[in-house]
Every structure is written in structure tokens, then in C-alpha cells.
C-alpha atoms as a PDB file:
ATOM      1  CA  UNK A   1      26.146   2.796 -28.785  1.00  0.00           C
ATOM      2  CA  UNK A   2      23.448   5.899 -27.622  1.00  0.00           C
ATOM      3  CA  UNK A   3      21.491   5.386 -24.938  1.00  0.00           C
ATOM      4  CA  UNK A   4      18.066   6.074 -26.281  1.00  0.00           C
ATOM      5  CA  UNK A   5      15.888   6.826 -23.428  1.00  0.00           C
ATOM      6  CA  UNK A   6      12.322   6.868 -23.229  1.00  0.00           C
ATOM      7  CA  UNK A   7      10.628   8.615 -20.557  1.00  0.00           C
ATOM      8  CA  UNK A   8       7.071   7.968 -18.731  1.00  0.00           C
ATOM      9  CA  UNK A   9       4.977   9.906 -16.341  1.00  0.00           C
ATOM     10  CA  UNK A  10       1.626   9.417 -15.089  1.00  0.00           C
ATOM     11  CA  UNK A  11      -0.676  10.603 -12.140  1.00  0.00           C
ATOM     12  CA  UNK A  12      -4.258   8.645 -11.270  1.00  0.00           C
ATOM     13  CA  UNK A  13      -6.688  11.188 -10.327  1.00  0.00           C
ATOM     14  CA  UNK A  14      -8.055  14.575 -10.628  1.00  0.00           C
ATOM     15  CA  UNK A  15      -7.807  15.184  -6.920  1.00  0.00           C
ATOM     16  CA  UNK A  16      -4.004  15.405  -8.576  1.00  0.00           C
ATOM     17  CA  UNK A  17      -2.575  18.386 -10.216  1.00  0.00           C
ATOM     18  CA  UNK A  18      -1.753  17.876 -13.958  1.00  0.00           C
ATOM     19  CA  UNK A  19       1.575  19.856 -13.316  1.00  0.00           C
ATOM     20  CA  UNK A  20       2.429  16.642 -11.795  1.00  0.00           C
ATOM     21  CA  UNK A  21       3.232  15.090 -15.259  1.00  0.00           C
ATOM     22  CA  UNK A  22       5.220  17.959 -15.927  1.00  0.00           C
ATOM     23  CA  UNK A  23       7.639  17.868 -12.761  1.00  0.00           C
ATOM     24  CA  UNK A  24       7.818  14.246 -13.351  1.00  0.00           C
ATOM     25  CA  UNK A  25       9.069  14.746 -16.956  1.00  0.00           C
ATOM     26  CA  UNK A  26      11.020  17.756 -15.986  1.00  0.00           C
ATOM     27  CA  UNK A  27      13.242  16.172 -13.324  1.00  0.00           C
ATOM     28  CA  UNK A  28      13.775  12.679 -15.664  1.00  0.00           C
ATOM     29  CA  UNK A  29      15.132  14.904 -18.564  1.00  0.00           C
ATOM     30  CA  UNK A  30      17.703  16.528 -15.970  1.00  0.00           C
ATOM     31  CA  UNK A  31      18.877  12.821 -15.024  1.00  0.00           C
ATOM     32  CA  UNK A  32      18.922  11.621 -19.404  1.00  0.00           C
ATOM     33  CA  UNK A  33      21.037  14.936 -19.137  1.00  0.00           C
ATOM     34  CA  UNK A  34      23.496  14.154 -16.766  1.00  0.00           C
ATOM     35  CA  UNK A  35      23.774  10.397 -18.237  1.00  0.00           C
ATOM     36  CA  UNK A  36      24.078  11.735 -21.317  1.00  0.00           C
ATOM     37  CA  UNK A  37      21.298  10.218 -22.894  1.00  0.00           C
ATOM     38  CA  UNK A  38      19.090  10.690 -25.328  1.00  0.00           C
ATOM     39  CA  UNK A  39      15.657  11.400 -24.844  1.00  0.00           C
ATOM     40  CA  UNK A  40      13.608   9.518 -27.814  1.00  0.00           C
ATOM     41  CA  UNK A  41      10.242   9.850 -26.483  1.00  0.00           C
ATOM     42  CA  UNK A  42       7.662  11.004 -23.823  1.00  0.00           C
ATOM     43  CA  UNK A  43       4.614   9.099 -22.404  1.00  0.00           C
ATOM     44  CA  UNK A  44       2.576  10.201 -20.597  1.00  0.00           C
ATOM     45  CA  UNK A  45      -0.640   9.234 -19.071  1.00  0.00           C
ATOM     46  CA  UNK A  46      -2.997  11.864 -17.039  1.00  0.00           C
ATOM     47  CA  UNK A  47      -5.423  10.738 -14.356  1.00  0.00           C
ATOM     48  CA  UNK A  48      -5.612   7.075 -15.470  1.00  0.00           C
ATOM     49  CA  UNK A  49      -4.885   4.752 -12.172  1.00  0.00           C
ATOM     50  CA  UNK A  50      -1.798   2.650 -12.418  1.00  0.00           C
ATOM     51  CA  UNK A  51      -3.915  -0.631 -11.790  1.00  0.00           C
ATOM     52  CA  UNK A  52      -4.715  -1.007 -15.181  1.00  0.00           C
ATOM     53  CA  UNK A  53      -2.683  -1.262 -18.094  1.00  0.00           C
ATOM     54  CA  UNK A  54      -5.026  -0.023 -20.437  1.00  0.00           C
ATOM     55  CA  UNK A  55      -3.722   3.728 -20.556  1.00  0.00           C
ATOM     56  CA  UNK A  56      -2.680   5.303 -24.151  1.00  0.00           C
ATOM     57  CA  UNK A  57       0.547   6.101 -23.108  1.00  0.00           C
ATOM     58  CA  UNK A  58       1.595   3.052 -21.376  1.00  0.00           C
ATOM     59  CA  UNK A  59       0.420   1.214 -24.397  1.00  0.00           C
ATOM     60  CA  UNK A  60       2.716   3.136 -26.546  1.00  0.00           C
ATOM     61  CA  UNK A  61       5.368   3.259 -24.335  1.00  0.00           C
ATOM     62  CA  UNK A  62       5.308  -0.737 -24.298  1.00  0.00           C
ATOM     63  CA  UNK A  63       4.824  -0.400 -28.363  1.00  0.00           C
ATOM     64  CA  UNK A  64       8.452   1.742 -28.895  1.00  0.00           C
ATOM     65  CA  UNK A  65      10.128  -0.358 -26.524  1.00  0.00           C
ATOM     66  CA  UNK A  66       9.156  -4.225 -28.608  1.00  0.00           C
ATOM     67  CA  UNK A  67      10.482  -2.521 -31.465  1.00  0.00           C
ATOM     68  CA  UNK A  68      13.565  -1.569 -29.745  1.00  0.00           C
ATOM     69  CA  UNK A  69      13.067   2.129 -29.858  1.00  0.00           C
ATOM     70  CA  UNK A  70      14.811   2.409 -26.500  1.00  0.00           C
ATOM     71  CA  UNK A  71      17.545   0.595 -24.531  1.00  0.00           C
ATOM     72  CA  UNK A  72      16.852   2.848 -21.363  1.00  0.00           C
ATOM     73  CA  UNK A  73      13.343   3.588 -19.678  1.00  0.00           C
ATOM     74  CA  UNK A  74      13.166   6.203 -17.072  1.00  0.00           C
ATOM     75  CA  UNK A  75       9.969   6.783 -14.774  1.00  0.00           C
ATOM     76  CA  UNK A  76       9.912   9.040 -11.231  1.00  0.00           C
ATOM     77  CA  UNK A  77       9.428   5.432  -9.318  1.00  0.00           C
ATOM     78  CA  UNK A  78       7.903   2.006 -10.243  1.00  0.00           C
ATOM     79  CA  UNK A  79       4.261   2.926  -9.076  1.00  0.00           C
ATOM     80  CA  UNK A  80       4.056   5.281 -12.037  1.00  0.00           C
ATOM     81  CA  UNK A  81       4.503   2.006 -14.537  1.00  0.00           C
ATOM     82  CA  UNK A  82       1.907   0.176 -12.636  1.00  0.00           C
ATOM     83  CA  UNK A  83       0.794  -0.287  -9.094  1.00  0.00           C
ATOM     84  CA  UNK A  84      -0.309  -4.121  -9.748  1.00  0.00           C
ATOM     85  CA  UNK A  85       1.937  -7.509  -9.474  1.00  0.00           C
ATOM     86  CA  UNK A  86       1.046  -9.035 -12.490  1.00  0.00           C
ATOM     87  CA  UNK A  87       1.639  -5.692 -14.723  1.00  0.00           C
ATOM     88  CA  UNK A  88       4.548  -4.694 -13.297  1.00  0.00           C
ATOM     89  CA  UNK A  89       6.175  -7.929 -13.078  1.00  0.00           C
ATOM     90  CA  UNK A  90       5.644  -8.760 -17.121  1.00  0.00           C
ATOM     91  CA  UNK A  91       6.350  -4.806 -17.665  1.00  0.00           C
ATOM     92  CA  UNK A  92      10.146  -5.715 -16.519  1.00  0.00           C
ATOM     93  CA  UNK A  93       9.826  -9.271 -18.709  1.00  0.00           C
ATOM     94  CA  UNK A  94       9.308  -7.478 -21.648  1.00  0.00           C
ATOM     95  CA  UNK A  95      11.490  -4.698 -20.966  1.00  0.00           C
ATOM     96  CA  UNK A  96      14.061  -7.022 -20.383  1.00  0.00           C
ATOM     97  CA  UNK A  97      13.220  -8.962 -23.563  1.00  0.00           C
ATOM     98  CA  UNK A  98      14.059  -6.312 -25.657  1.00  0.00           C
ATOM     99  CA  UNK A  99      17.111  -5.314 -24.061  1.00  0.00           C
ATOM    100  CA  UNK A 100      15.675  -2.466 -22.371  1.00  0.00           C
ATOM    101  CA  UNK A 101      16.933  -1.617 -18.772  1.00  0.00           C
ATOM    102  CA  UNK A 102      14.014   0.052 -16.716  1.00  0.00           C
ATOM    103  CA  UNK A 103      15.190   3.164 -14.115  1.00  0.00           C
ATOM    104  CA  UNK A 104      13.604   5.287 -11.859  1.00  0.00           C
ATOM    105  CA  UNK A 105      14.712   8.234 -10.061  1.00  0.00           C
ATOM    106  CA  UNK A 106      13.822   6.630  -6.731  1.00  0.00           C
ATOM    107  CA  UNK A 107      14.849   3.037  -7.000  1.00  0.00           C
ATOM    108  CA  UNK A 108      17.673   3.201  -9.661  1.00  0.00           C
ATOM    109  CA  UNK A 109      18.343   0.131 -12.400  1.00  0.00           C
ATOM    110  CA  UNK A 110      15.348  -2.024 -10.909  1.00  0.00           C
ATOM    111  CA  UNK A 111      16.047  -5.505 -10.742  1.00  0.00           C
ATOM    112  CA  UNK A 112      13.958  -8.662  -9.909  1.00  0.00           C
ATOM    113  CA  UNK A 113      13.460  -8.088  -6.435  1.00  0.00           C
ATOM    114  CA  UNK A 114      12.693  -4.086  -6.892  1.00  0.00           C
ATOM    115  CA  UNK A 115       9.685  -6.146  -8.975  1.00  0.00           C
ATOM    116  CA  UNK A 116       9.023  -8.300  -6.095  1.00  0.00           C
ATOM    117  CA  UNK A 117       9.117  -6.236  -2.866  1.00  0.00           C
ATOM    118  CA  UNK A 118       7.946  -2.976  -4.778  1.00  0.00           C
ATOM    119  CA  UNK A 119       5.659  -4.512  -6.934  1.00  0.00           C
ATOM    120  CA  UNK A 120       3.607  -5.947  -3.611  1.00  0.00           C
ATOM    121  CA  UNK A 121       3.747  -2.742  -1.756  1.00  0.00           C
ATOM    122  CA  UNK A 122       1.852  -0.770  -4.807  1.00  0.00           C
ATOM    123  CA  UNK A 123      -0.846  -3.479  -4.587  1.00  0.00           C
ATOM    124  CA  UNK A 124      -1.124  -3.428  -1.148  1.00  0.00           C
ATOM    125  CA  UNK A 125      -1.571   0.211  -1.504  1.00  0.00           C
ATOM    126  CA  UNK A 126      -4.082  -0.074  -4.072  1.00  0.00           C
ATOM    127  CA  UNK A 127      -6.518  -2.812  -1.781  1.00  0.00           C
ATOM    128  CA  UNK A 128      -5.997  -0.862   1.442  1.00  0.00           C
ATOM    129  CA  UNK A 129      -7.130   2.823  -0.748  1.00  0.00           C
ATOM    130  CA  UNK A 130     -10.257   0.608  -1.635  1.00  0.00           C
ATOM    131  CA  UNK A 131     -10.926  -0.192   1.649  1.00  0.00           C
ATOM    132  CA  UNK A 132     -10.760   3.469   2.513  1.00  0.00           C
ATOM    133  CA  UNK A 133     -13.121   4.517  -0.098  1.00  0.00           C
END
């Protein structure tokens, strides 16, 4: 069976460089490459925060993987999926669902407690950048 992988890469604000999306794409094909797998799609999402989930990309990238598009979804860490609890934890349920294992170049194959631990340090990052501003 291929490994059809589906990449996603996202940055939340113009005070960001759009090349961001590029390195982030460009350094997840080099891993599909060494796995040997194949690269089916790209989403991408530019200067949309990762506490919602209503981004384009995301969207679609949630679409091709219910239809079962992909079996492997690659991101540079878990923050770029979402940076809130709730999204990332039923991100993984329905990744998970349709037999689609979710990597990232800095945590790996992410598992329930990458969800759990990781998932609570992007919202604590989100409420304590709030405070800030």
C-alpha cells in the first residue's frame, strides 16, 4: 500500500514572513522523500491564527482526509494544526477515524498524550499572548 501523504503549513500573523509557509512545506517534502511517500496534497493557511478552525486550508485538509485521500499527515509541529484543546484533540479523532496517522517533524507519530500535554501548552500559549497584548 502507498503512503499518501498530505502536507499542512500555516503561520498566524503578518508580523510573520510568508516564506514561512514555504520552509515549512519545503523541509516536510524532504522527510515524504526520505519515507518514501507520496505527497498528494498541500494546505496551506497564511496569517490565520491556529485558535480557530475556520481557515480554508485546514478545512480542506480535514475534507481529503474523511474521504480517505491520505493515510499519512505531515505538519512542522502540532501548533501549526491548531493551538486549542478542543481542535486539536478532535483533529487527531478524526484523523484517526479515517485511518490517517498524524506526524510532525518535531514530535514524530503523535499519539494521545502528544494531544494532551501539547495540546495544553499551545493554549496556554495562546491565553498568556492575550494577556500580553
Amino acid at each position: 500500500m502507498t503512503n499518501r501523504c498530505v502536507i499542512y503549513a500555516r503561520y498566524s500573523s503578518d508580523n510573520q514572513s510568508e516564506h514561512s509557509i514555504d520552509d515549512q512545506v519545503r523541509i516536510c517534502r524532504a522527510r515524504a522523500e526520505r519515507e518514501g511517500w507520496q505527497v498528494v496534497s498541500v494546505f496551506t493557511d497564511y496569517a490565520l491564527s491556529g485558535a480557530s478552525t475556520l481557515r480554508p486550508g485546514y478545512q480542506q485538509l480535514l475534507d481529503l482526509i474523511r474521504r480517505g485521500g491520505a493515510n499519512i499527515v505531515l505538519a512542522e509541529s502540532l501548533d501549526r494544526f491548531s493551538r486549542d484543546q478542543e481542535h486539536i484533540a478532535g483533529f487527531f479523532k478524526q484523523a484517526q477515524f479515517a485511518s490517517a496517522k498524524v506526524m510532525t517533524l518535531a514530535e514524530g507519530e503523535l499519539s494521545e498524550l502528544h494531544i494532551g500535554l501539547k495540546g495544553t501548552m499551545g493554549e496556554l500559549y495562546l491565553k498568556d499572548l492575550a494577556a500580553k497584548t
